[in-house]
C-alpha atoms as a PDB file:
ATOM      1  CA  UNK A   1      34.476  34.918  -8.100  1.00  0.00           C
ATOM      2  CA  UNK A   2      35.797  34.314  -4.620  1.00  0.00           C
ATOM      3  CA  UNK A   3      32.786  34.216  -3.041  1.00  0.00           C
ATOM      4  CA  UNK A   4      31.790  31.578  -5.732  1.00  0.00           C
ATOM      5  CA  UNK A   5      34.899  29.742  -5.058  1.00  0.00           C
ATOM      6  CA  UNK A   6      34.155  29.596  -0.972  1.00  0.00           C
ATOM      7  CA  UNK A   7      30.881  28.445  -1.372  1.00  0.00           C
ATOM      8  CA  UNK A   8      31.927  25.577  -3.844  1.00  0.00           C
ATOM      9  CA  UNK A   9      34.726  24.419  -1.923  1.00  0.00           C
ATOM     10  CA  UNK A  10      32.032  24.601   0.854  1.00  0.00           C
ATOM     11  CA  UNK A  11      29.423  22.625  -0.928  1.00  0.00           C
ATOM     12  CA  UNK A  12      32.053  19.845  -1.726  1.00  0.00           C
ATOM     13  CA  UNK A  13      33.481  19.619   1.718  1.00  0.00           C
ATOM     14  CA  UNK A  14      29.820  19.400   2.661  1.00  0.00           C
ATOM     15  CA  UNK A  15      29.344  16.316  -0.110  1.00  0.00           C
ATOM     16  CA  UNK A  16      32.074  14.807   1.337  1.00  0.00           C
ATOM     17  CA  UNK A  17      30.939  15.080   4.913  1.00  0.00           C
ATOM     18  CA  UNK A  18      27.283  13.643   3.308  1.00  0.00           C
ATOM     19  CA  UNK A  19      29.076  10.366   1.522  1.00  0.00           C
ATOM     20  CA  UNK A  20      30.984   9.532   4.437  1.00  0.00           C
ATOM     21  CA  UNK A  21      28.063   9.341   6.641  1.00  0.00           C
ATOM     22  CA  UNK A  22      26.089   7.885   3.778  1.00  0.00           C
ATOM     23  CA  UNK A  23      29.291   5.064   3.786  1.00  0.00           C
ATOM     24  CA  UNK A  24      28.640   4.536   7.593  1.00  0.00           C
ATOM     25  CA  UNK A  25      25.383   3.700   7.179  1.00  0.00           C
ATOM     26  CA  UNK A  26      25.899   1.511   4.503  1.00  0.00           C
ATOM     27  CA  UNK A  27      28.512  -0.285   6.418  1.00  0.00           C
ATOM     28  CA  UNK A  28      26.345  -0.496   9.658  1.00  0.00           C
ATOM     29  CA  UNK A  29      23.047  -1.572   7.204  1.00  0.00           C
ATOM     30  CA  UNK A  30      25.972  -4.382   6.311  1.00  0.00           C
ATOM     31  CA  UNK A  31      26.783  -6.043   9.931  1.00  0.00           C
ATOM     32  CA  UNK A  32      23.377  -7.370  11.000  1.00  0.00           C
ATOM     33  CA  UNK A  33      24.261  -6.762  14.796  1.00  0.00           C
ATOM     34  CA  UNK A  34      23.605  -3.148  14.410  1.00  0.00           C
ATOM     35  CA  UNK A  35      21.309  -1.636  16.128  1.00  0.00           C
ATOM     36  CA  UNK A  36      20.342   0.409  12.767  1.00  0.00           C
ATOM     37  CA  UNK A  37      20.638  -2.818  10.820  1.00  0.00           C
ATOM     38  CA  UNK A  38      17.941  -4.921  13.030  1.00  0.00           C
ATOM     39  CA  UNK A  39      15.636  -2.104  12.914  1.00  0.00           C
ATOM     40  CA  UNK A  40      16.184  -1.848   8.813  1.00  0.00           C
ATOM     41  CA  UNK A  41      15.358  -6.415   8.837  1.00  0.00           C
ATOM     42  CA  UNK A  42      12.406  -5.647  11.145  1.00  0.00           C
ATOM     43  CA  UNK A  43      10.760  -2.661   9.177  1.00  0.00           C
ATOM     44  CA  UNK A  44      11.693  -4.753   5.588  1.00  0.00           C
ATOM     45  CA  UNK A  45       9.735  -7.550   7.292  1.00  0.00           C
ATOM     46  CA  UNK A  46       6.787  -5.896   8.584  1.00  0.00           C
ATOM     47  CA  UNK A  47       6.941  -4.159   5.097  1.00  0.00           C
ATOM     48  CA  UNK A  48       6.399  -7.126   3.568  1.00  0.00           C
ATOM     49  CA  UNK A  49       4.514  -8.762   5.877  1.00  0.00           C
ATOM     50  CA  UNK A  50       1.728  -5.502   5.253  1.00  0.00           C
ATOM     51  CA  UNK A  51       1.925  -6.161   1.562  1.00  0.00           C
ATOM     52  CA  UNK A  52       0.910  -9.643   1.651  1.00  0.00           C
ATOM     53  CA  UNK A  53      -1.870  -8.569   3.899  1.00  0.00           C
ATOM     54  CA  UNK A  54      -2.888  -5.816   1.530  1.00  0.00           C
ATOM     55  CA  UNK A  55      -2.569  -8.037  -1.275  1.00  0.00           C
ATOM     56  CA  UNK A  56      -4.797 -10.529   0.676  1.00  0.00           C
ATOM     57  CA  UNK A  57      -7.044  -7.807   1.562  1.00  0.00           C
ATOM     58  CA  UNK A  58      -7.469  -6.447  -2.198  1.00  0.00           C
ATOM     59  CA  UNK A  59      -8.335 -10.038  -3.234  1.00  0.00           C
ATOM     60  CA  UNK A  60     -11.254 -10.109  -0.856  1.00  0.00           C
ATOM     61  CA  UNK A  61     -12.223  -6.658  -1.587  1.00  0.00           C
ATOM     62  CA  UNK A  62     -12.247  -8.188  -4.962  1.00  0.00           C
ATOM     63  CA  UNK A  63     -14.485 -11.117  -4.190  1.00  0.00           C
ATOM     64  CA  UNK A  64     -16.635  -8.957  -2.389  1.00  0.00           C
ATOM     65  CA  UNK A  65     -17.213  -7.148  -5.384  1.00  0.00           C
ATOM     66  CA  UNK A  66     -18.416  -9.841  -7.712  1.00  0.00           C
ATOM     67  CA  UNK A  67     -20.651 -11.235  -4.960  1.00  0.00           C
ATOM     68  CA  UNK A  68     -22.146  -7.698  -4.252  1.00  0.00           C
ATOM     69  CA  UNK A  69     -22.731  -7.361  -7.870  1.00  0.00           C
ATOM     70  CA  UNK A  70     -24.338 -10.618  -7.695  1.00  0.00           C
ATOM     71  CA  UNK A  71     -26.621 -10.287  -5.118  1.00  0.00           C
ATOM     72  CA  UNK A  72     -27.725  -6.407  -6.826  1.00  0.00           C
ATOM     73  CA  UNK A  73     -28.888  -8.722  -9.528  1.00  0.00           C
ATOM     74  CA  UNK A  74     -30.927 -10.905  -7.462  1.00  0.00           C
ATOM     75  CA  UNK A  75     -32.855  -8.076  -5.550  1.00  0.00           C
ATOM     76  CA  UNK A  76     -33.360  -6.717  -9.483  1.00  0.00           C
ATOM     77  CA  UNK A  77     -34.663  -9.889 -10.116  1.00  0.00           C
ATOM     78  CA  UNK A  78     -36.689 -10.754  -6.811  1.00  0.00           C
ATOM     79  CA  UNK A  79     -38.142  -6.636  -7.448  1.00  0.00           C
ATOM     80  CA  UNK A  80     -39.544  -8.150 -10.908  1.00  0.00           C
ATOM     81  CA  UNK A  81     -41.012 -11.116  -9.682  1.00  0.00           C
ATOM     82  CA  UNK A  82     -42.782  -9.489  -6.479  1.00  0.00           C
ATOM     83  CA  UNK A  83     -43.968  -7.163  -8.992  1.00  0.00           C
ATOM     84  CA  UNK A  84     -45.339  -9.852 -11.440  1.00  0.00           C
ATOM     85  CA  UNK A  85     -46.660 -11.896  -8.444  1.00  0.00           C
ATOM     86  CA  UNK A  86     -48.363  -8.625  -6.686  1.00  0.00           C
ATOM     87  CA  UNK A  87     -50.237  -7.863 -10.117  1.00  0.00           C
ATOM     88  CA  UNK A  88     -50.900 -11.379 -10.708  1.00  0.00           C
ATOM     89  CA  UNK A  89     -52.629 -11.273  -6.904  1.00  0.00           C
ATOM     90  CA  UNK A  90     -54.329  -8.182  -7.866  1.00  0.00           C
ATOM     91  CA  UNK A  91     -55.838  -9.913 -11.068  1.00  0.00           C
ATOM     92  CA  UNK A  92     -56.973 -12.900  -9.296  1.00  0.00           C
ATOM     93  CA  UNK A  93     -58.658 -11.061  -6.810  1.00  0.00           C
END
């Protein structure tokens, strides 16, 4: 039971330790002159910045898609009229 005891008084002293620092960081995320603070703006920016470019990029992919599908269906169709044309050729002659 004591050694239960030591380790939860260690665990909590250990929590404690943990929401302190968590608190500093909070309170240096808070004062934008912070070195930890401009580095948090700049990576939330070029986070953002890389989801309107993947967004961007997914709508192209997108479009790419529908005109790939497209142009399958014109080679299909181009296949079937060579074809049509070759026999007709090979009637005529």
């Amino acid at each position: 039971v004591a050694a239960l005891q030591d380790e939860k008084n260690s665990l909590m002293s250990e929590n404690e330790i943990m929401n302190d620092r968590l608190e500093q960081i909070d309170d240096s995320l808070d004062d934008p002159n912070t070195v930890v603070a401009k580095k948090y703006f700049s990576a939330q920016l070029q986070l953002e910045q890389l989801q309107e470019e993947n967004f961007r990029l997914e709508a192209a992919k997108d479009d790419y898609r529908v005109h790939c599908e497209d142009l399958e269906k014109q080679v299909i169709e181009l296949q079937h009229r060579n074809n049509e044309l070759t026999s007709l050729a090979e009637e005529s002659r």
